[in-house]
PDB file of N, CA and C in Angstrom:
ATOM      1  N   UNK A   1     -15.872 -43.512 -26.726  1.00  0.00           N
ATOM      2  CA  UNK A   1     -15.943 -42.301 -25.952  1.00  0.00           C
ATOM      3  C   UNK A   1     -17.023 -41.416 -26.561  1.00  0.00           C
ATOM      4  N   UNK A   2     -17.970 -40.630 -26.043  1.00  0.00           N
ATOM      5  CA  UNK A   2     -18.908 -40.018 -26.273  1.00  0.00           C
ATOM      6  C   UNK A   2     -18.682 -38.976 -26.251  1.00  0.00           C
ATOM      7  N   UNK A   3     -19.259 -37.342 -26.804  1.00  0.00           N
ATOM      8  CA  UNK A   3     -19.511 -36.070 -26.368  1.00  0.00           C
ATOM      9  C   UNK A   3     -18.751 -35.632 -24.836  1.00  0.00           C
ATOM     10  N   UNK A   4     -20.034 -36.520 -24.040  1.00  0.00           N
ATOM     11  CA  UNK A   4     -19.746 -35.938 -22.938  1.00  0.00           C
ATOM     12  C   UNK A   4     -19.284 -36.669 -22.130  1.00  0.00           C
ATOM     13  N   UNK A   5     -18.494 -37.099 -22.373  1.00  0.00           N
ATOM     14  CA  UNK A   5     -17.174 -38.186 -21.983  1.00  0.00           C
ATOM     15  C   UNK A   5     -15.927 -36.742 -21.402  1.00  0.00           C
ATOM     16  N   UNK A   6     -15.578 -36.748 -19.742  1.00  0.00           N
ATOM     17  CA  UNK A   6     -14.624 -35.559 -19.319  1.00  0.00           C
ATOM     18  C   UNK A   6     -13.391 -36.789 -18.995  1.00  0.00           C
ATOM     19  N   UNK A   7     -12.256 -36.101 -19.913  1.00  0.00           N
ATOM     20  CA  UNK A   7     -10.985 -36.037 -19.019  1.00  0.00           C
ATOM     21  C   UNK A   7     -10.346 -35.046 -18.973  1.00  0.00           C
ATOM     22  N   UNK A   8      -9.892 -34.912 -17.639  1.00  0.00           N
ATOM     23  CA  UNK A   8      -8.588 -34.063 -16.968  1.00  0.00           C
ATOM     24  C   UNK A   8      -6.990 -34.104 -16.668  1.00  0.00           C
ATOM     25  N   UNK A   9      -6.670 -33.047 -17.464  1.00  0.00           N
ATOM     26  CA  UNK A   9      -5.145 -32.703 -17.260  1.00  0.00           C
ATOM     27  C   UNK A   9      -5.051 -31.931 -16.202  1.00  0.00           C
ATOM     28  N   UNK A  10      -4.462 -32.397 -15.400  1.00  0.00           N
ATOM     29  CA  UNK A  10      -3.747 -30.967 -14.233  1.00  0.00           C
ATOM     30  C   UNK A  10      -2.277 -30.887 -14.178  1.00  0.00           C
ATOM     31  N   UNK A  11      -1.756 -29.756 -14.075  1.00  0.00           N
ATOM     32  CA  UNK A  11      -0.459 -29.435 -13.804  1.00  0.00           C
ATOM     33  C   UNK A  11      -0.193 -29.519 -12.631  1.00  0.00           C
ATOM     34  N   UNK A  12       0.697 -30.385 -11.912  1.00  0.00           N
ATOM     35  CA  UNK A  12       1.568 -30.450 -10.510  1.00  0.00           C
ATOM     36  C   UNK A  12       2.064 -29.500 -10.577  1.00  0.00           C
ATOM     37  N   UNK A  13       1.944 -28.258  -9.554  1.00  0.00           N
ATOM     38  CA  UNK A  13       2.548 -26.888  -9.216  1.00  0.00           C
ATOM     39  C   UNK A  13       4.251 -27.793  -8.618  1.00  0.00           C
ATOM     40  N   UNK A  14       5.164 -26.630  -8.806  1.00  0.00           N
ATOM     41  CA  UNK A  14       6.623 -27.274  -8.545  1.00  0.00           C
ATOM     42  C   UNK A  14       7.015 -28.401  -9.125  1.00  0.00           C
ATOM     43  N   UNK A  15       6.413 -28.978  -9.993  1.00  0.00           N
ATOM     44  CA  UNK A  15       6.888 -30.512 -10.947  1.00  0.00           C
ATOM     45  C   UNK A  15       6.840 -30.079 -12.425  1.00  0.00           C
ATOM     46  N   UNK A  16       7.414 -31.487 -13.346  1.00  0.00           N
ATOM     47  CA  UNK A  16       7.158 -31.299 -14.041  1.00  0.00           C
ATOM     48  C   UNK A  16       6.063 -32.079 -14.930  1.00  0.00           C
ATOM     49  N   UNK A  17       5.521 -32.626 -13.851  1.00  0.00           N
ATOM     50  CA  UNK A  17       4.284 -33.634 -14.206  1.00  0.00           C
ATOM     51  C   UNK A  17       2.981 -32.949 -14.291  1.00  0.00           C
ATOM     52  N   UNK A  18       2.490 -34.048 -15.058  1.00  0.00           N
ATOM     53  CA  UNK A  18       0.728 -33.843 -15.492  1.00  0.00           C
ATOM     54  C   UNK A  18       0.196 -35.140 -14.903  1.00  0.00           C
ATOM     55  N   UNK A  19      -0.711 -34.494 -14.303  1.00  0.00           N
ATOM     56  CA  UNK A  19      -1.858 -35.995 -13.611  1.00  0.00           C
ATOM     57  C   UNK A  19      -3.179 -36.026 -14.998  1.00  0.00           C
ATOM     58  N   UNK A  20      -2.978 -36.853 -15.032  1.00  0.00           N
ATOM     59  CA  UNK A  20      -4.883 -37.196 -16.202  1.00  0.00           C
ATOM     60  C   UNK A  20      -5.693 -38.160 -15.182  1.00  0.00           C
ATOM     61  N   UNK A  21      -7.041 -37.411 -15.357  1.00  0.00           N
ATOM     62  CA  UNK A  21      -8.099 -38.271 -14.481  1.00  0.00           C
ATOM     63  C   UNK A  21      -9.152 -38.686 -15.735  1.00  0.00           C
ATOM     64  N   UNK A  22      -9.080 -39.848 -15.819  1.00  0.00           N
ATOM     65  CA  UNK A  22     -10.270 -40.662 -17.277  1.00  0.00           C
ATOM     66  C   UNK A  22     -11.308 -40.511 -16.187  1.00  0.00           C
ATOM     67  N   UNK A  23     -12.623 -40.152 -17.366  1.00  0.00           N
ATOM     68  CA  UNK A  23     -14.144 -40.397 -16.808  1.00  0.00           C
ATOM     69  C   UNK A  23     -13.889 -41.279 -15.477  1.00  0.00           C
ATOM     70  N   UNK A  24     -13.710 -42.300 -15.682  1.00  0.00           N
ATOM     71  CA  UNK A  24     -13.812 -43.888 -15.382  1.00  0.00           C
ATOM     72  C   UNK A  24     -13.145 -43.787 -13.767  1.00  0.00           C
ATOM     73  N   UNK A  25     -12.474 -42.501 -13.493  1.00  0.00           N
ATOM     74  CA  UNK A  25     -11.885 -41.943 -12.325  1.00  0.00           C
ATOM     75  C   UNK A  25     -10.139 -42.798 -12.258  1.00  0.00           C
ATOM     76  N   UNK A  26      -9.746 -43.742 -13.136  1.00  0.00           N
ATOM     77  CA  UNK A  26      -8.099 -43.746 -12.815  1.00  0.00           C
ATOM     78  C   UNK A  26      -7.671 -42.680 -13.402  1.00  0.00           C
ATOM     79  N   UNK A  27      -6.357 -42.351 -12.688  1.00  0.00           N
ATOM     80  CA  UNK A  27      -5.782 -41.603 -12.907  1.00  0.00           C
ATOM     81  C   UNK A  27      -3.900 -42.103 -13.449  1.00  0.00           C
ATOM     82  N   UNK A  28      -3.085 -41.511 -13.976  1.00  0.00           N
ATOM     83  CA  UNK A  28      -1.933 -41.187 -14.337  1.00  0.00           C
ATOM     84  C   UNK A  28      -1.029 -40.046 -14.281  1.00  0.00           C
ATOM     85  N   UNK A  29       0.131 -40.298 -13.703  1.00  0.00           N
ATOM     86  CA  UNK A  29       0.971 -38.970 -13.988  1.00  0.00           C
ATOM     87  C   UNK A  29       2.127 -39.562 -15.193  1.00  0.00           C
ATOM     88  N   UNK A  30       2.348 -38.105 -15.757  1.00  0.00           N
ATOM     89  CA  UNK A  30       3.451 -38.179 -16.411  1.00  0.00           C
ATOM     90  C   UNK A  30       3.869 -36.841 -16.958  1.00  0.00           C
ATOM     91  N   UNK A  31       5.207 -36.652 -17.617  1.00  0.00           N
ATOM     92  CA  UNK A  31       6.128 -35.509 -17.637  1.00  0.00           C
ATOM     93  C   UNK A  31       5.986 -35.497 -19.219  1.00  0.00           C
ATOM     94  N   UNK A  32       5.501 -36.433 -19.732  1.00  0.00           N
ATOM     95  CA  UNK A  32       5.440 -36.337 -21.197  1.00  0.00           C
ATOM     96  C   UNK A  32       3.388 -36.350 -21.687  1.00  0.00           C
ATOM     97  N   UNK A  33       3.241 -35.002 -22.532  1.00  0.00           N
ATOM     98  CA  UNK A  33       2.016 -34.788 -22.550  1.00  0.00           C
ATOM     99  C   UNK A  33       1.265 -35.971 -23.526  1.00  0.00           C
ATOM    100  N   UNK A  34       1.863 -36.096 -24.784  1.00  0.00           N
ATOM    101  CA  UNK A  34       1.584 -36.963 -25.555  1.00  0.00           C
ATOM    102  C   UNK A  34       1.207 -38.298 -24.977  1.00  0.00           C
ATOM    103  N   UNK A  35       2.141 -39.182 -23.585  1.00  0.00           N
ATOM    104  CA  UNK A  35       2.192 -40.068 -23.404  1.00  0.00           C
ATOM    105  C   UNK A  35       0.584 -40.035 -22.191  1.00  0.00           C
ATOM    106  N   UNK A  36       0.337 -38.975 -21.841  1.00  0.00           N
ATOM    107  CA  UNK A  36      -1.218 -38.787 -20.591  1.00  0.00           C
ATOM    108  C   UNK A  36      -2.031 -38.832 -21.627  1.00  0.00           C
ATOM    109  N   UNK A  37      -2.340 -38.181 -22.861  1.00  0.00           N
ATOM    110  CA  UNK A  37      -2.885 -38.341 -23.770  1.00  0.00           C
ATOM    111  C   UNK A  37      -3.542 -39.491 -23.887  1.00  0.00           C
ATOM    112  N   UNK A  38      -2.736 -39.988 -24.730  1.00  0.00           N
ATOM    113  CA  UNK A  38      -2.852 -41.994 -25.087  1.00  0.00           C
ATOM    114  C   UNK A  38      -3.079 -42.350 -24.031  1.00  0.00           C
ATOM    115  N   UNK A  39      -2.985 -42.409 -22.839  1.00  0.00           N
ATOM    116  CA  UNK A  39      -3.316 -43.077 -21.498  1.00  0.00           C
ATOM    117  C   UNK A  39      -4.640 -43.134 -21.082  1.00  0.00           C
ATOM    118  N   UNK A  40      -5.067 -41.726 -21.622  1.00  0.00           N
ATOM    119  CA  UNK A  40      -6.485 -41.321 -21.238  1.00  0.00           C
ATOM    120  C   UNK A  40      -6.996 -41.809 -22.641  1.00  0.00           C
ATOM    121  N   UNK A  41      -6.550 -41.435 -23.708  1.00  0.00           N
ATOM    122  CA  UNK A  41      -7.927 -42.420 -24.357  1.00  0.00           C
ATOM    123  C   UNK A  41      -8.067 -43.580 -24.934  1.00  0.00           C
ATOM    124  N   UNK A  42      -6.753 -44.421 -24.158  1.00  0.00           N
ATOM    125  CA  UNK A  42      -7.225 -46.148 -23.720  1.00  0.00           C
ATOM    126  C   UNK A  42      -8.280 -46.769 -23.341  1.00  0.00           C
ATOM    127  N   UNK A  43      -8.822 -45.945 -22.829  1.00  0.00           N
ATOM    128  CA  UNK A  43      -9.968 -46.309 -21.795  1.00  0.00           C
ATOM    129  C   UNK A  43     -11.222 -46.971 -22.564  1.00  0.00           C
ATOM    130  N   UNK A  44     -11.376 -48.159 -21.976  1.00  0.00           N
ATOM    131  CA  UNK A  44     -11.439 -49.257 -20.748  1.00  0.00           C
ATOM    132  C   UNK A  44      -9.445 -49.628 -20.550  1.00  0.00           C
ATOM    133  N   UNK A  45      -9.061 -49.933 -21.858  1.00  0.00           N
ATOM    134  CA  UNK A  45      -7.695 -50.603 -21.991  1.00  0.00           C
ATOM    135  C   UNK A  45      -6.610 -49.947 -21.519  1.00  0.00           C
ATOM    136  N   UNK A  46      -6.879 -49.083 -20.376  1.00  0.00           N
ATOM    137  CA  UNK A  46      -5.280 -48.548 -19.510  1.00  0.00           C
ATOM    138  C   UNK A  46      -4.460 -49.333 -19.623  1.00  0.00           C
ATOM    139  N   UNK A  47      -3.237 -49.098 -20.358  1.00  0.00           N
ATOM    140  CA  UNK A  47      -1.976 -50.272 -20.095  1.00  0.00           C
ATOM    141  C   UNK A  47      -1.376 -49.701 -18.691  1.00  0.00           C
ATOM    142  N   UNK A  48      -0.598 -51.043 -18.427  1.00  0.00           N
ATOM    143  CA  UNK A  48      -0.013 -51.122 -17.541  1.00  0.00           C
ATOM    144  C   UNK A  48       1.303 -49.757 -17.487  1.00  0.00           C
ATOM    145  N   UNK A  49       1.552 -49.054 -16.163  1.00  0.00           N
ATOM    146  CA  UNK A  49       2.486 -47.859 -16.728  1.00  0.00           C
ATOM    147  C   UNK A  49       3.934 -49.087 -16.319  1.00  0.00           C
ATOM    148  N   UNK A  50       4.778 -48.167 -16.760  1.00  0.00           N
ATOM    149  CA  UNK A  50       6.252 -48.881 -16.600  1.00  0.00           C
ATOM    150  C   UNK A  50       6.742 -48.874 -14.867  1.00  0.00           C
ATOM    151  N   UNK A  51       7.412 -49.675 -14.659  1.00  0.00           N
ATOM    152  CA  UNK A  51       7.571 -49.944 -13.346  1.00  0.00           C
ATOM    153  C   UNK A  51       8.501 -48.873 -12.937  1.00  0.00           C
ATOM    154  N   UNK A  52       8.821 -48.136 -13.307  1.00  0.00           N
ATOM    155  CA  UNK A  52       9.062 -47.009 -12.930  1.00  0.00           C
ATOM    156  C   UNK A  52       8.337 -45.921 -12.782  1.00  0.00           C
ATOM    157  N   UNK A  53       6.851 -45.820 -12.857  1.00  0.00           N
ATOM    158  CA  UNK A  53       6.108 -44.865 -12.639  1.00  0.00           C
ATOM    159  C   UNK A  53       5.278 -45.084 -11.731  1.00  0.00           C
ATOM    160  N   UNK A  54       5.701 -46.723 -11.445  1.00  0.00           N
ATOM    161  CA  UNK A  54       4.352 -47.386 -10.310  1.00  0.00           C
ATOM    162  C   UNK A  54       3.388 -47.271 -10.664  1.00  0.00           C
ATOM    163  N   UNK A  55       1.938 -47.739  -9.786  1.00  0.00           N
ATOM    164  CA  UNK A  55       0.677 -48.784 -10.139  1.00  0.00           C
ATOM    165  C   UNK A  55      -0.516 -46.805 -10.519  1.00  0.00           C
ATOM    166  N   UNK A  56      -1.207 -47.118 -11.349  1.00  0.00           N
ATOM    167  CA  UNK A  56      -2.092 -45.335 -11.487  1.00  0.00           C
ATOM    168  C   UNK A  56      -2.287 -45.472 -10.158  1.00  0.00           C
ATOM    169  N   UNK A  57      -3.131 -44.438  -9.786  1.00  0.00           N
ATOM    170  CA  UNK A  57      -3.316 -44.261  -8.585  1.00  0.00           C
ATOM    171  C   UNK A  57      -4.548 -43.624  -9.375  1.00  0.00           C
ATOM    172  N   UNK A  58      -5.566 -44.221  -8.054  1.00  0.00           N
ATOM    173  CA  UNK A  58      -6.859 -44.710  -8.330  1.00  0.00           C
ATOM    174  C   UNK A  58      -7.481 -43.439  -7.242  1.00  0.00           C
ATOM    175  N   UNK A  59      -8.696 -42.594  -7.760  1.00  0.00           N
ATOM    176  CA  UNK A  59      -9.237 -42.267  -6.533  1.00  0.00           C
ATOM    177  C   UNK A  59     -10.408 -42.453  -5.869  1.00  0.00           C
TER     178      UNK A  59
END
């Protein structure tokens, strides 16, 4: 990851989730900050989320 390497946290208004968008444009939600964290700086190596959070959602 470089300098100018951007990722984004956003807060879901009415939730208690955080979406992260990596450079690379996948994205993740989750309710735990630590766990968007590590998600985002996997990258290339996004793991798979748990089948309970379903597939990232890509934009």
């Amino acid at each position: 990851m470089t300098a100018d390497t951007v990722l984004r946290v956003h807060w879901l208004p009415g939730t208690d989730e955080l979406l992260g968008t990596c450079h690379c444009a996948a994205t993740f939600s989750s309710q735990d900050p630590e766990e968007l964290w590590e998600w985002l700086h996997d990258h290339p190596d996004h793991r798979t989320p748990r089948p309970s959070e379903g597939p990232p959602r890509d934009s």
